[in-house]
PDB file of N, CA and C in Angstrom:
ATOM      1  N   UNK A   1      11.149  -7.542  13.407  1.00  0.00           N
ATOM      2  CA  UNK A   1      10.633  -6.800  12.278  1.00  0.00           C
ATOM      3  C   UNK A   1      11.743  -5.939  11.696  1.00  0.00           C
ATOM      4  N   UNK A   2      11.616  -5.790  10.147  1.00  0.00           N
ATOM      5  CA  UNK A   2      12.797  -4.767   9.627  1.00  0.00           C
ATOM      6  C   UNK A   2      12.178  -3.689   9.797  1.00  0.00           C
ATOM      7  N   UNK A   3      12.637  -2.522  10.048  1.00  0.00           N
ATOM      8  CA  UNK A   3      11.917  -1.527   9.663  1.00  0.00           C
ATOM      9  C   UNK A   3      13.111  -0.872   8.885  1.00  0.00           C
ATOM     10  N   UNK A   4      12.168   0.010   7.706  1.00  0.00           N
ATOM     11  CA  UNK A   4      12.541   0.378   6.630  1.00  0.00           C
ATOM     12  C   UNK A   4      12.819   2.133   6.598  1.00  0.00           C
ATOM     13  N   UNK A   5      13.746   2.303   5.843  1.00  0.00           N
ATOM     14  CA  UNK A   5      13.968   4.077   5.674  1.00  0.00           C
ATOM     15  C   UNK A   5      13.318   4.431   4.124  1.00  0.00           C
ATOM     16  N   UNK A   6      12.166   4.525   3.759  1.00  0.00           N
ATOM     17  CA  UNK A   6      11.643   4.935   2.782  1.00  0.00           C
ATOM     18  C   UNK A   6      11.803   6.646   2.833  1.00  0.00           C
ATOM     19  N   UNK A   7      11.585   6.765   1.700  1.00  0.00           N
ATOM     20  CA  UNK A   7      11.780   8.623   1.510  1.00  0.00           C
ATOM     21  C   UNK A   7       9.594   8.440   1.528  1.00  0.00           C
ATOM     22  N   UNK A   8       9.643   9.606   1.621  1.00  0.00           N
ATOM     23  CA  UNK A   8       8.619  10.531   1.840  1.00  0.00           C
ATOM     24  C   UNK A   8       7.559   9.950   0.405  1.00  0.00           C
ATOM     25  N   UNK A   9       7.960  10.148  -0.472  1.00  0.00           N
ATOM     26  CA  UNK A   9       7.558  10.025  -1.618  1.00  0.00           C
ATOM     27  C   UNK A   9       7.555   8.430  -1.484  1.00  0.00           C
ATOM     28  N   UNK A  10       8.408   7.529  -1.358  1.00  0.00           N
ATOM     29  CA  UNK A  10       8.126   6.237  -1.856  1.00  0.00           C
ATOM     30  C   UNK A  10       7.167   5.666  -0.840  1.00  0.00           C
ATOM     31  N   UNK A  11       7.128   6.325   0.604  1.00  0.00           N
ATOM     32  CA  UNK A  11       5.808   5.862   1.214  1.00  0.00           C
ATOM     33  C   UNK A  11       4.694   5.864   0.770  1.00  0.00           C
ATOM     34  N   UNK A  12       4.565   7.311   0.570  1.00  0.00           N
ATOM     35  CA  UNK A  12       2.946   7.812   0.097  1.00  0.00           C
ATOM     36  C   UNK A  12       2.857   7.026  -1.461  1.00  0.00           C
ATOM     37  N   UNK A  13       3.966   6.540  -2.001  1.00  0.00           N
ATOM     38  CA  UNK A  13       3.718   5.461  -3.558  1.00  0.00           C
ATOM     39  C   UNK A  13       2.952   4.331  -3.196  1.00  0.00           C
ATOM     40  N   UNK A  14       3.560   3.759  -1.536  1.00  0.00           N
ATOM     41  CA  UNK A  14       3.162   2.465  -1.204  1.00  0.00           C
ATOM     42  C   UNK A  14       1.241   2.504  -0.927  1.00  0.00           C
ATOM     43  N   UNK A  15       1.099   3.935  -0.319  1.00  0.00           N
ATOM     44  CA  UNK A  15      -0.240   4.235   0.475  1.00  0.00           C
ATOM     45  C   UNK A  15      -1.265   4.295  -0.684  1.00  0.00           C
ATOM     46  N   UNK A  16      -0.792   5.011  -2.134  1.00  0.00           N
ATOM     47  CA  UNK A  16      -1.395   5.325  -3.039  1.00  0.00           C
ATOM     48  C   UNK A  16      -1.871   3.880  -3.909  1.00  0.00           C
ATOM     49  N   UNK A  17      -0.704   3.234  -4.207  1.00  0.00           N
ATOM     50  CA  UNK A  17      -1.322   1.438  -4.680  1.00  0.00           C
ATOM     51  C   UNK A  17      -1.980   0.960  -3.596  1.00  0.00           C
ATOM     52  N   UNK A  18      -2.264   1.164  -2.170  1.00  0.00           N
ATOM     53  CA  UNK A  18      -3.039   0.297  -1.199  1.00  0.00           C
ATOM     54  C   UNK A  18      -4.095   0.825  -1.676  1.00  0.00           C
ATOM     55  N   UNK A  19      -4.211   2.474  -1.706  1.00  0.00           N
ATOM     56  CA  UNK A  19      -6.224   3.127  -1.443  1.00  0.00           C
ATOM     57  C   UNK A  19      -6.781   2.605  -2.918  1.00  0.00           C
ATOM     58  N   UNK A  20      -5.808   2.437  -4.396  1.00  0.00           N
ATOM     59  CA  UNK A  20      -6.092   2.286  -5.333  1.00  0.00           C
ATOM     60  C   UNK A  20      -6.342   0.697  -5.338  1.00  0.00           C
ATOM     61  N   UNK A  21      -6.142  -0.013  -4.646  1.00  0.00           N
ATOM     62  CA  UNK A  21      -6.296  -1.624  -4.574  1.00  0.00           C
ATOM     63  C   UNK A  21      -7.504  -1.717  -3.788  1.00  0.00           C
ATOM     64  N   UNK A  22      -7.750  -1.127  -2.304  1.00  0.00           N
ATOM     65  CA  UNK A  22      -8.822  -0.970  -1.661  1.00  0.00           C
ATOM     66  C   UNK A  22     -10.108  -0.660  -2.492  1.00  0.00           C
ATOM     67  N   UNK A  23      -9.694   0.660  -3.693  1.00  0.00           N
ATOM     68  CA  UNK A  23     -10.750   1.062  -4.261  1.00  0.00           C
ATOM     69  C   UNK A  23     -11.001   0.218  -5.394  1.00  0.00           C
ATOM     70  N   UNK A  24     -10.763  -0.672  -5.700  1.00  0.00           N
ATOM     71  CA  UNK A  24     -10.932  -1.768  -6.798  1.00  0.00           C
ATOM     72  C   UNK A  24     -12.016  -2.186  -6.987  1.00  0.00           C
ATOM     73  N   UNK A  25     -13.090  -2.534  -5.922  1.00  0.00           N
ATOM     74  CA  UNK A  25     -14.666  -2.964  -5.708  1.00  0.00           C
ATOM     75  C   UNK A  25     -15.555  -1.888  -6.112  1.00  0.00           C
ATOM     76  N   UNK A  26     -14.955  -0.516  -6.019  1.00  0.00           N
ATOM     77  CA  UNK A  26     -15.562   0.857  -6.336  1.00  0.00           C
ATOM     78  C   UNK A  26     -15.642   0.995  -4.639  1.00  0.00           C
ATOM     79  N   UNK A  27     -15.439   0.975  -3.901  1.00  0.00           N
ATOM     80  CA  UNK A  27     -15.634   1.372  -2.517  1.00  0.00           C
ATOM     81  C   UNK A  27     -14.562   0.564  -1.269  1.00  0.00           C
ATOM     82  N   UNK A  28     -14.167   1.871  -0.538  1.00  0.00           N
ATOM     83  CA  UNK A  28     -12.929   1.915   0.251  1.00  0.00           C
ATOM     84  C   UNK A  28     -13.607   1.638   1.397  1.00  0.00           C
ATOM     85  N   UNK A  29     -13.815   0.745   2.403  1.00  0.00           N
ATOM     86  CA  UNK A  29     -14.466   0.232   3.464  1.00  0.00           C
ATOM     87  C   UNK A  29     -13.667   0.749   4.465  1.00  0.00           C
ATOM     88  N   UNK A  30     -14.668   0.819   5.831  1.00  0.00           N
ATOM     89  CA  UNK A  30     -13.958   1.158   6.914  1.00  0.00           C
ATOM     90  C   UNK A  30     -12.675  -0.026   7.221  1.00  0.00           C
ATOM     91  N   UNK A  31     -13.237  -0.983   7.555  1.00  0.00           N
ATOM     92  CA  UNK A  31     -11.980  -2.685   7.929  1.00  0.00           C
ATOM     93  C   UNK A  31     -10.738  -1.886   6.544  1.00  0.00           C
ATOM     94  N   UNK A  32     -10.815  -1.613   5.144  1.00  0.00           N
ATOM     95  CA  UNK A  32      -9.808  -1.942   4.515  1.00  0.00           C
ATOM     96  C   UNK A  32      -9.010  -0.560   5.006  1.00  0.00           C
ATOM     97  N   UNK A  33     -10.340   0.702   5.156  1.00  0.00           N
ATOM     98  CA  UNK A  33      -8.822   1.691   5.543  1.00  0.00           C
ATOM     99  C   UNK A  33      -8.344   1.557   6.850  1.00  0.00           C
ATOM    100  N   UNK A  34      -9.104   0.816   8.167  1.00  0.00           N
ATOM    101  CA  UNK A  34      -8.399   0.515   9.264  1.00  0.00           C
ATOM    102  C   UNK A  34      -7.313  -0.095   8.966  1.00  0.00           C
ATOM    103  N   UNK A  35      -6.742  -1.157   7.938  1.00  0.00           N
ATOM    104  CA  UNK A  35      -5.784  -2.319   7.827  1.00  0.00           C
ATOM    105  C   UNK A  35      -4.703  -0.947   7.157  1.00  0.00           C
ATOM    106  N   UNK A  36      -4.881  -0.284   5.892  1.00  0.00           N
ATOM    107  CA  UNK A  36      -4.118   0.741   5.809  1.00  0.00           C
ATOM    108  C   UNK A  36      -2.813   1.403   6.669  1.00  0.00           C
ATOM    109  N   UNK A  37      -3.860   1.880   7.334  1.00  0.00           N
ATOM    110  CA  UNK A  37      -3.761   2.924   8.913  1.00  0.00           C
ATOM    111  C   UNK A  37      -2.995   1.922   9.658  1.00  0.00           C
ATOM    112  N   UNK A  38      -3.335   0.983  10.136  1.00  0.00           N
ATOM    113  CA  UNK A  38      -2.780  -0.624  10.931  1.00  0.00           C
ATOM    114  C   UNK A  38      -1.654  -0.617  10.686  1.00  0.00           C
ATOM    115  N   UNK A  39      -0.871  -1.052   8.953  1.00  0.00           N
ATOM    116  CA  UNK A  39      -0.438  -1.514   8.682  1.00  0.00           C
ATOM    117  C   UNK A  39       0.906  -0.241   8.618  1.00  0.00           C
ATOM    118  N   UNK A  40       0.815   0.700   7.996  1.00  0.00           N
ATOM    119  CA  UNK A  40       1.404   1.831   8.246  1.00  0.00           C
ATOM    120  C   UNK A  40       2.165   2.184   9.752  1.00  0.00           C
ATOM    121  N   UNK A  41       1.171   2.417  10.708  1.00  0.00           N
ATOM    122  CA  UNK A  41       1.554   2.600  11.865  1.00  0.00           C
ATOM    123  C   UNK A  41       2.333   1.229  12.530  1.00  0.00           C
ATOM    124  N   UNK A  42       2.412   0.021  12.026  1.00  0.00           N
ATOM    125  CA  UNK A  42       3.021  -1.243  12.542  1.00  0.00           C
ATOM    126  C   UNK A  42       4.600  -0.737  11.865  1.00  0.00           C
ATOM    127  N   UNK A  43       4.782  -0.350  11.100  1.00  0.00           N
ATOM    128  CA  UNK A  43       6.159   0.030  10.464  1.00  0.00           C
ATOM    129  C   UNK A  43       7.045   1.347  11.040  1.00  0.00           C
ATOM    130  N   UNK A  44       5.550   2.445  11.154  1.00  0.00           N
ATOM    131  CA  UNK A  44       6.480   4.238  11.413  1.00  0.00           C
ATOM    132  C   UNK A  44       5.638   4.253  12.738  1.00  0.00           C
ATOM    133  N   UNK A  45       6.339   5.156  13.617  1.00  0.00           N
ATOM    134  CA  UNK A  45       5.632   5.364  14.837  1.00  0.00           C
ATOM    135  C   UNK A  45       5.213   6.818  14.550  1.00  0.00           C
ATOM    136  N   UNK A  46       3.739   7.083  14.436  1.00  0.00           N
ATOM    137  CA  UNK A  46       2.856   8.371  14.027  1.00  0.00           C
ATOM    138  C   UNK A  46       2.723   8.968  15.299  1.00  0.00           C
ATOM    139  N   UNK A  47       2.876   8.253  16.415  1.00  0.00           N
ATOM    140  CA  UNK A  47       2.132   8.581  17.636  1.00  0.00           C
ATOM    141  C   UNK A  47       2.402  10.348  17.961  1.00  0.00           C
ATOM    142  N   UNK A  48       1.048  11.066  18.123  1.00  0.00           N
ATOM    143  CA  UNK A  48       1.506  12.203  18.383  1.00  0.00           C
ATOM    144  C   UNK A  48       1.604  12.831  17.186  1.00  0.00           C
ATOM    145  N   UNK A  49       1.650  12.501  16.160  1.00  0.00           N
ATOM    146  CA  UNK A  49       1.922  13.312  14.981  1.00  0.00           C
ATOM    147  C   UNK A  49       0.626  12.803  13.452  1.00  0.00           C
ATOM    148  N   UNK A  50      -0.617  13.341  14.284  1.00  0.00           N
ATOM    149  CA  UNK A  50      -1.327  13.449  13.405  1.00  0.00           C
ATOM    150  C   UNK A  50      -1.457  13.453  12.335  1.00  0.00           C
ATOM    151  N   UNK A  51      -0.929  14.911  11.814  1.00  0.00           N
ATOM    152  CA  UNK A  51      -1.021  15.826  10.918  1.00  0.00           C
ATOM    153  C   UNK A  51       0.383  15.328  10.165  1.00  0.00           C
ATOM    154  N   UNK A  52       1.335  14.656  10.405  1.00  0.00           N
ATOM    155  CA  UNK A  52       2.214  13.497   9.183  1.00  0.00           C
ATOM    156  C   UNK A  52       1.630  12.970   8.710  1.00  0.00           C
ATOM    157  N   UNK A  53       0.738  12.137   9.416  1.00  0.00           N
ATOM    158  CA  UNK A  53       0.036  11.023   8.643  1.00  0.00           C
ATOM    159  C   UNK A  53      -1.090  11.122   8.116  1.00  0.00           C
ATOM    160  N   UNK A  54      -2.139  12.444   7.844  1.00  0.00           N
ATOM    161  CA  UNK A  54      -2.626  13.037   7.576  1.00  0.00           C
ATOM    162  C   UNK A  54      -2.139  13.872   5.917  1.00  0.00           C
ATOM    163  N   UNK A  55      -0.861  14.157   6.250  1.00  0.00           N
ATOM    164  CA  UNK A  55      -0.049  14.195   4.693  1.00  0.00           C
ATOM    165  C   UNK A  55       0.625  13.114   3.838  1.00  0.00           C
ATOM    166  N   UNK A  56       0.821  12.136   4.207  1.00  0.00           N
ATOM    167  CA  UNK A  56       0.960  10.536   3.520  1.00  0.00           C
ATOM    168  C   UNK A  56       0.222  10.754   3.041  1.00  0.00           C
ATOM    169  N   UNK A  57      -1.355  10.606   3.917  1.00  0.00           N
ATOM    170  CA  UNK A  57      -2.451  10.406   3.269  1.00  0.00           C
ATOM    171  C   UNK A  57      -3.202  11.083   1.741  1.00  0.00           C
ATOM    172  N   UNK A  58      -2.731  12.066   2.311  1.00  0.00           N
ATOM    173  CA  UNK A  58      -3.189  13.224   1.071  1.00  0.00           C
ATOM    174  C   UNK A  58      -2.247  13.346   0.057  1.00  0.00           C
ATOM    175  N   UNK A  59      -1.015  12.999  -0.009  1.00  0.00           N
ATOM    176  CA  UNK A  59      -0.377  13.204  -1.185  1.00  0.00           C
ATOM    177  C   UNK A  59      -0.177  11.888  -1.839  1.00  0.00           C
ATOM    178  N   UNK A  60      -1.029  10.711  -0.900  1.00  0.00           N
ATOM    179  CA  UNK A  60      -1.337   9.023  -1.322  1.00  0.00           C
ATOM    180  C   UNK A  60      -2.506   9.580  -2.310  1.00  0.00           C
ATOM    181  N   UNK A  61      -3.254  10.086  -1.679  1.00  0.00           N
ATOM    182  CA  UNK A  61      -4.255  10.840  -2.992  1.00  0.00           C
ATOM    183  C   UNK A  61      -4.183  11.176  -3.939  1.00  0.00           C
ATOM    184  N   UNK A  62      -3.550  12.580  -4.104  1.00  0.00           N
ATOM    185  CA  UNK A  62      -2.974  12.979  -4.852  1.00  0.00           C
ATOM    186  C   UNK A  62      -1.999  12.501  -5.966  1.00  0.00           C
ATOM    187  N   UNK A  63      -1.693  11.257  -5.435  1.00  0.00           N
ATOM    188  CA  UNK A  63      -0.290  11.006  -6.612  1.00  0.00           C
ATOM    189  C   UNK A  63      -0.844   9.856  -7.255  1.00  0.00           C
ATOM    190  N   UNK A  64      -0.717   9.976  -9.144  1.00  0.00           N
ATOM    191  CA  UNK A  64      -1.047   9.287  -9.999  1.00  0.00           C
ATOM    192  C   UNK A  64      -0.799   7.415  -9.811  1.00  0.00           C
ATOM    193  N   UNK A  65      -1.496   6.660  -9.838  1.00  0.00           N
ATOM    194  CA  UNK A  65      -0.652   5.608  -9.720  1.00  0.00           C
ATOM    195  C   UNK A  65       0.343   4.496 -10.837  1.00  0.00           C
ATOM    196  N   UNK A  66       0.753   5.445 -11.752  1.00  0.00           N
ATOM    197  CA  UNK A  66       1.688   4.979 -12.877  1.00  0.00           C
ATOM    198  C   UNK A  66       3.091   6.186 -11.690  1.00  0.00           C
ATOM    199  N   UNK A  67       2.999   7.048 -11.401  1.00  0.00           N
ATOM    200  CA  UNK A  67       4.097   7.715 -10.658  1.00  0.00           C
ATOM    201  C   UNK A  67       4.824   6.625  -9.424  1.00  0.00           C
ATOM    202  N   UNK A  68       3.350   6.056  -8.812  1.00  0.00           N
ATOM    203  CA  UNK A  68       3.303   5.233  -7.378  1.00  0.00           C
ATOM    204  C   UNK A  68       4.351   4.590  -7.832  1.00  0.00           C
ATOM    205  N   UNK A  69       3.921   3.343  -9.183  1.00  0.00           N
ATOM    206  CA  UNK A  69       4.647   2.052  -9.587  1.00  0.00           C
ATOM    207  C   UNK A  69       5.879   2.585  -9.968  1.00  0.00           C
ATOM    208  N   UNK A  70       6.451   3.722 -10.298  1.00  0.00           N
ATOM    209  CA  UNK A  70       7.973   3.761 -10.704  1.00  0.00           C
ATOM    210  C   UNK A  70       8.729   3.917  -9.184  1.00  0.00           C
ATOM    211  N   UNK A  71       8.656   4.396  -8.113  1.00  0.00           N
ATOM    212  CA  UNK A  71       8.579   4.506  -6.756  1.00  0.00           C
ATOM    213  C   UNK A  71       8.732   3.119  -6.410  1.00  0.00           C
ATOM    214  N   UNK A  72       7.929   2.360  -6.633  1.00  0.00           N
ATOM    215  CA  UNK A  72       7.810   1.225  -5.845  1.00  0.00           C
ATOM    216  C   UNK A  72       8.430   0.291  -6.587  1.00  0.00           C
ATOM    217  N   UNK A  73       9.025  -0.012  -7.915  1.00  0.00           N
ATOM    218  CA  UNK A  73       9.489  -0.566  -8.606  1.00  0.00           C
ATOM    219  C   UNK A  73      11.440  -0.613  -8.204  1.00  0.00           C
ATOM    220  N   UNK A  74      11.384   1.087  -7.967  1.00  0.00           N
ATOM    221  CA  UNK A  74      12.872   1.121  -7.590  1.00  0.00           C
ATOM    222  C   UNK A  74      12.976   0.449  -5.995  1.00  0.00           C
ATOM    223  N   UNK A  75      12.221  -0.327  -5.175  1.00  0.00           N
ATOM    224  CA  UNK A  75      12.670  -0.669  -4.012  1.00  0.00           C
ATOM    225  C   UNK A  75      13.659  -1.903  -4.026  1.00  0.00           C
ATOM    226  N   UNK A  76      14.282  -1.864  -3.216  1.00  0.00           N
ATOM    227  CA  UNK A  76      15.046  -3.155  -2.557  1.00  0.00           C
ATOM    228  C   UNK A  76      14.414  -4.346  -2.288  1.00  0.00           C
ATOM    229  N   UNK A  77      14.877  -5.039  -1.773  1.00  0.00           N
ATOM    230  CA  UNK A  77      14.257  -6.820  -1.708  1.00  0.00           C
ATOM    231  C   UNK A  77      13.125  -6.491  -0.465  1.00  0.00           C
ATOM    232  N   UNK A  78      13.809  -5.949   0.642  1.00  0.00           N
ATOM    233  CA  UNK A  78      13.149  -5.630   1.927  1.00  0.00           C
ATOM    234  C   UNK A  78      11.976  -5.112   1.732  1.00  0.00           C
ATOM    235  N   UNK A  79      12.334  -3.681   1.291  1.00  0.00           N
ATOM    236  CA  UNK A  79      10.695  -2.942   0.654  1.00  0.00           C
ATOM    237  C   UNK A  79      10.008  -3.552  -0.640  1.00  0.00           C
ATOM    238  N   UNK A  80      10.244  -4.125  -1.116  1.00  0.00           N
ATOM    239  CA  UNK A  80       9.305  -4.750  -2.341  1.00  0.00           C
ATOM    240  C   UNK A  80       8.555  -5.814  -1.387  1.00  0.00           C
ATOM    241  N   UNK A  81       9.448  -6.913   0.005  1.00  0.00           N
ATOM    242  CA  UNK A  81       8.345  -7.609   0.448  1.00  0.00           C
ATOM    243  C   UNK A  81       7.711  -6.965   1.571  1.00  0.00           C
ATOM    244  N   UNK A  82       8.000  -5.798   1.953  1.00  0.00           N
ATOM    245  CA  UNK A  82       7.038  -4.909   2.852  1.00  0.00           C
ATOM    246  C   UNK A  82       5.884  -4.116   2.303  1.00  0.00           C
ATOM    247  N   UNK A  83       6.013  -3.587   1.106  1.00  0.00           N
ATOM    248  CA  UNK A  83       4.524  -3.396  -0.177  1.00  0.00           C
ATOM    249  C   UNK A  83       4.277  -4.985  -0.440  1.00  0.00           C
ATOM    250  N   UNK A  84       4.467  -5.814  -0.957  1.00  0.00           N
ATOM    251  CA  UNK A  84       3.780  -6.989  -0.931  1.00  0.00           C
ATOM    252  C   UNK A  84       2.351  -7.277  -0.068  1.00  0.00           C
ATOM    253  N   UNK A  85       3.523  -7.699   1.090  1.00  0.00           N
ATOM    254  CA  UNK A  85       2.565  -7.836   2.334  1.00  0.00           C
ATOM    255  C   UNK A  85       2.166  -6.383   2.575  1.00  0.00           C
ATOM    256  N   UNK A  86       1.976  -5.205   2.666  1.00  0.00           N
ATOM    257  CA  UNK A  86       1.159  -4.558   2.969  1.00  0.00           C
ATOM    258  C   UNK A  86      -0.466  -4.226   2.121  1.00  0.00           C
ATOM    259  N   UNK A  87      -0.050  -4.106   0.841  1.00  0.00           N
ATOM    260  CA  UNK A  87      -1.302  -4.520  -0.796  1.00  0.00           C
ATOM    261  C   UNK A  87      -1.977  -5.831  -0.115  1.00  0.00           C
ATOM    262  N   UNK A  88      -1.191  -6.670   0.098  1.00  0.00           N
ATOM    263  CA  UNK A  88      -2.544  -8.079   0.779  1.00  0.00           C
ATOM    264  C   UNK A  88      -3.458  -7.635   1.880  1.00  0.00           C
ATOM    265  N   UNK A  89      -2.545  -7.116   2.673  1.00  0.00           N
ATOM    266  CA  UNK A  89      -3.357  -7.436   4.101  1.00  0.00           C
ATOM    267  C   UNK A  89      -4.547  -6.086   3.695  1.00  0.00           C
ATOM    268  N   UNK A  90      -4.406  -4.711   3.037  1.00  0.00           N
ATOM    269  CA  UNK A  90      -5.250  -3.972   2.703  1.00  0.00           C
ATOM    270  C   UNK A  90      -6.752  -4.864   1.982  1.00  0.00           C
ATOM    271  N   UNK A  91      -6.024  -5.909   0.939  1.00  0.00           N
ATOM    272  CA  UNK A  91      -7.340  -6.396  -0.056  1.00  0.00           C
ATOM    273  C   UNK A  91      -7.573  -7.602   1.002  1.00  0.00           C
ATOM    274  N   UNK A  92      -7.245  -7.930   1.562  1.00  0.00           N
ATOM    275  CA  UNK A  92      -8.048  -9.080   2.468  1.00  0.00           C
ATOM    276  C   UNK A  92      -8.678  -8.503   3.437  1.00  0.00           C
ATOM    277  N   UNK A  93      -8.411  -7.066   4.168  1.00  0.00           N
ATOM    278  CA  UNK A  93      -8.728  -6.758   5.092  1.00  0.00           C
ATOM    279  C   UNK A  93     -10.230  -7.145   5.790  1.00  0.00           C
ATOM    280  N   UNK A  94     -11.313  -7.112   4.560  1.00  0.00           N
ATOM    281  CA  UNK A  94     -12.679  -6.978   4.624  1.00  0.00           C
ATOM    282  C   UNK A  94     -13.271  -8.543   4.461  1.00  0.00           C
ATOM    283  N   UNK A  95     -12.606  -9.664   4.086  1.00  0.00           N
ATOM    284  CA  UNK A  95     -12.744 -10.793   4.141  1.00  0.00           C
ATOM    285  C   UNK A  95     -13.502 -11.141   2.979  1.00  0.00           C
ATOM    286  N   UNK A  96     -13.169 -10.210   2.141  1.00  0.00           N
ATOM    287  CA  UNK A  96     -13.737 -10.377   0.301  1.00  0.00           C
ATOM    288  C   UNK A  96     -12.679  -9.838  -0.377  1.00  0.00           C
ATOM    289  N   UNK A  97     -12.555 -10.932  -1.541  1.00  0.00           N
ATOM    290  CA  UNK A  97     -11.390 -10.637  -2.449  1.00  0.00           C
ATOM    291  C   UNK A  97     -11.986 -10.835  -3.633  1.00  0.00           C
ATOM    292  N   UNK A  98     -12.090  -9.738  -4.105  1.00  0.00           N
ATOM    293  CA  UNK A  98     -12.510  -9.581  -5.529  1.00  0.00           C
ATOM    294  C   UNK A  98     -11.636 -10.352  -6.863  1.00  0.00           C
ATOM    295  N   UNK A  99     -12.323 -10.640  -8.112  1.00  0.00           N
ATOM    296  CA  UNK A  99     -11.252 -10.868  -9.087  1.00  0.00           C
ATOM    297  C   UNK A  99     -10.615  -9.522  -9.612  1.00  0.00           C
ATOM    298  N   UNK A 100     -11.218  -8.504  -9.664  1.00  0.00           N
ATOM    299  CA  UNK A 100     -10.870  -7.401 -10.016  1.00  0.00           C
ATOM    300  C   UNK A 100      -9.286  -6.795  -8.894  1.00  0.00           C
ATOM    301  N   UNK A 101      -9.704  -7.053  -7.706  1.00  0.00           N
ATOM    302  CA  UNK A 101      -8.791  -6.594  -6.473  1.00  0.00           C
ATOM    303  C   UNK A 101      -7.562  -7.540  -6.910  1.00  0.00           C
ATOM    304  N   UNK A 102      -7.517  -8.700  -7.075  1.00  0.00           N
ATOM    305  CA  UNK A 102      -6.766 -10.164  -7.873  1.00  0.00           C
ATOM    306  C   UNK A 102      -6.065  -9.520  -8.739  1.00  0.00           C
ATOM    307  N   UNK A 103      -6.878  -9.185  -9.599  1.00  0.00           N
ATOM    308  CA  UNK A 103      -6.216  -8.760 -10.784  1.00  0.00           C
ATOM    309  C   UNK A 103      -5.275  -7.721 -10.627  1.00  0.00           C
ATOM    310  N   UNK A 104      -5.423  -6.365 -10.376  1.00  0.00           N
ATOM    311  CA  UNK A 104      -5.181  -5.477  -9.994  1.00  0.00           C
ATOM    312  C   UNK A 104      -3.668  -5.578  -9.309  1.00  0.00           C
ATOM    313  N   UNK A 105      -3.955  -6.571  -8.130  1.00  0.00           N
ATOM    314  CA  UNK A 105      -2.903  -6.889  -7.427  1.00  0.00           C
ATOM    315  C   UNK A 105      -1.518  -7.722  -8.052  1.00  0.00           C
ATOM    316  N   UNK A 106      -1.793  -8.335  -9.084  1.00  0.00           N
ATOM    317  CA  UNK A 106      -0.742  -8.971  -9.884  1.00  0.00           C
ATOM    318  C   UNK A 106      -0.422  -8.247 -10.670  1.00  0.00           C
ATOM    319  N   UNK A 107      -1.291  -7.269 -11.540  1.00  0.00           N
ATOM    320  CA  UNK A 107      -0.473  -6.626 -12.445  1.00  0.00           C
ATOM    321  C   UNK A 107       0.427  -5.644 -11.594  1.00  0.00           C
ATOM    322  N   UNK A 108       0.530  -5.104 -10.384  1.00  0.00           N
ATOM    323  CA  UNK A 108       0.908  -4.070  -9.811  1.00  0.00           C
ATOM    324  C   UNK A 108       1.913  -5.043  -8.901  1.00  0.00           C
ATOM    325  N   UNK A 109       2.233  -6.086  -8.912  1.00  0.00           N
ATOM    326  CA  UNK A 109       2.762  -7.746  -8.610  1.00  0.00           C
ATOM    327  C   UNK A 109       4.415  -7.646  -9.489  1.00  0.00           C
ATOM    328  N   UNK A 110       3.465  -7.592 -10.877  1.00  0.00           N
ATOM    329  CA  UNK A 110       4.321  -8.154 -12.545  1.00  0.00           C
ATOM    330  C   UNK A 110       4.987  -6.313 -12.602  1.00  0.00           C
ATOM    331  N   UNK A 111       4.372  -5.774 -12.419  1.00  0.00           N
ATOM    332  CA  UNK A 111       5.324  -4.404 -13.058  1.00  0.00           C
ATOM    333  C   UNK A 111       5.914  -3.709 -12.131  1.00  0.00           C
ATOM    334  N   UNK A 112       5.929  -4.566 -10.528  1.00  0.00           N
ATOM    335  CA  UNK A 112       7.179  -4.187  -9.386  1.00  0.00           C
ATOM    336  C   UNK A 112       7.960  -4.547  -9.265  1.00  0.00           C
ATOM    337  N   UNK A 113       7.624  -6.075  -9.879  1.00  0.00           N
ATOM    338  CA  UNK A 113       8.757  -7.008  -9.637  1.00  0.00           C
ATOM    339  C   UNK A 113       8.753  -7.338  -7.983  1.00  0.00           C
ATOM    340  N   UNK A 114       7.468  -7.499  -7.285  1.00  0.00           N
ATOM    341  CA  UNK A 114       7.200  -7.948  -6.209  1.00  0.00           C
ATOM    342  C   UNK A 114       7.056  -9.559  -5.620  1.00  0.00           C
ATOM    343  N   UNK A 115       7.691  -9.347  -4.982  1.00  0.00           N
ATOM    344  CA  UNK A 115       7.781 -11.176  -4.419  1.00  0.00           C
ATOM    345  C   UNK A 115       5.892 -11.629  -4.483  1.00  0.00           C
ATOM    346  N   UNK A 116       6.451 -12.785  -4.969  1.00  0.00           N
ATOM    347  CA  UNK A 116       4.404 -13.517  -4.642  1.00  0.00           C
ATOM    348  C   UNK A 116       4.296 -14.070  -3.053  1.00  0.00           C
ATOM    349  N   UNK A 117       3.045 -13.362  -3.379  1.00  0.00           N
ATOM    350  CA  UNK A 117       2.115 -13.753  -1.939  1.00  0.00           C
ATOM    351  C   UNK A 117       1.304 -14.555  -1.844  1.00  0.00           C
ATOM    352  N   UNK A 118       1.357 -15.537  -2.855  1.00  0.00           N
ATOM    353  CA  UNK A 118       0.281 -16.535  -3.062  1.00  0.00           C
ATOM    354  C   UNK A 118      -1.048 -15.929  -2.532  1.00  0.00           C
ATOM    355  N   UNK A 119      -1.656 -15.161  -3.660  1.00  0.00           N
ATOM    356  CA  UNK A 119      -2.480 -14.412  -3.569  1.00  0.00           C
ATOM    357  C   UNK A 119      -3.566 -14.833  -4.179  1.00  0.00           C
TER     358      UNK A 119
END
């Protein structure tokens, strides 16, 4: 696995297009924020440190997602296919894929300049 040195800010960009892709159906399911959480912790080791990942979270909230996409737009090859695959495995998490979640996911695809996931 690569693991990646994101700044602070371009994480919580990545967390903010997942909850905003999750929330695409109008509702954030337990399975999609477990895959979140999953998918996050498969990359940074939180262990012990709650209250970090507890602030991802909240400033994933907090931050607009036209801010997210300029963040995530400036990544490298590595991090553009580590948001890739992380946006999928969030909208598949629940084993329903919306056209809306589809949609959503390509335009935020087309204006990263993100590798396809045959999605």
């Amino acid at each position: 696995m690569t693991y990646l040195n994101l700044s602070y800010e371009d994480l919580a960009s990545v967390l903010c297009l997942a909850i905003h892709l999750a929330d695409a159906d109008g509702n954030i399911d337990d399975t999609e924020s477990a895959a979140i959480i999953k998918a996050l912790t498969d990359q940074y080791n939180f262990e012990g440190k709650d209250d970090l990942l507890k602030e991802y979270l909240d400033s994933a909230f907090k931050m607009e997602p036209a801010e997210a996409l300029i963040h995530v737009a400036a990544f490298d090859a590595n991090a553009k296919q580590w948001t890739s695959n992380f946006l999928v495995k969030t909208i598949v998490a629940d084993n329903v894929l919306t056209d809306r979640e589809k949609e959503l996911y390509w335009k935020i695809q087309e204006l990263c300049k993100l590798p396809d996931n045959n999605l």
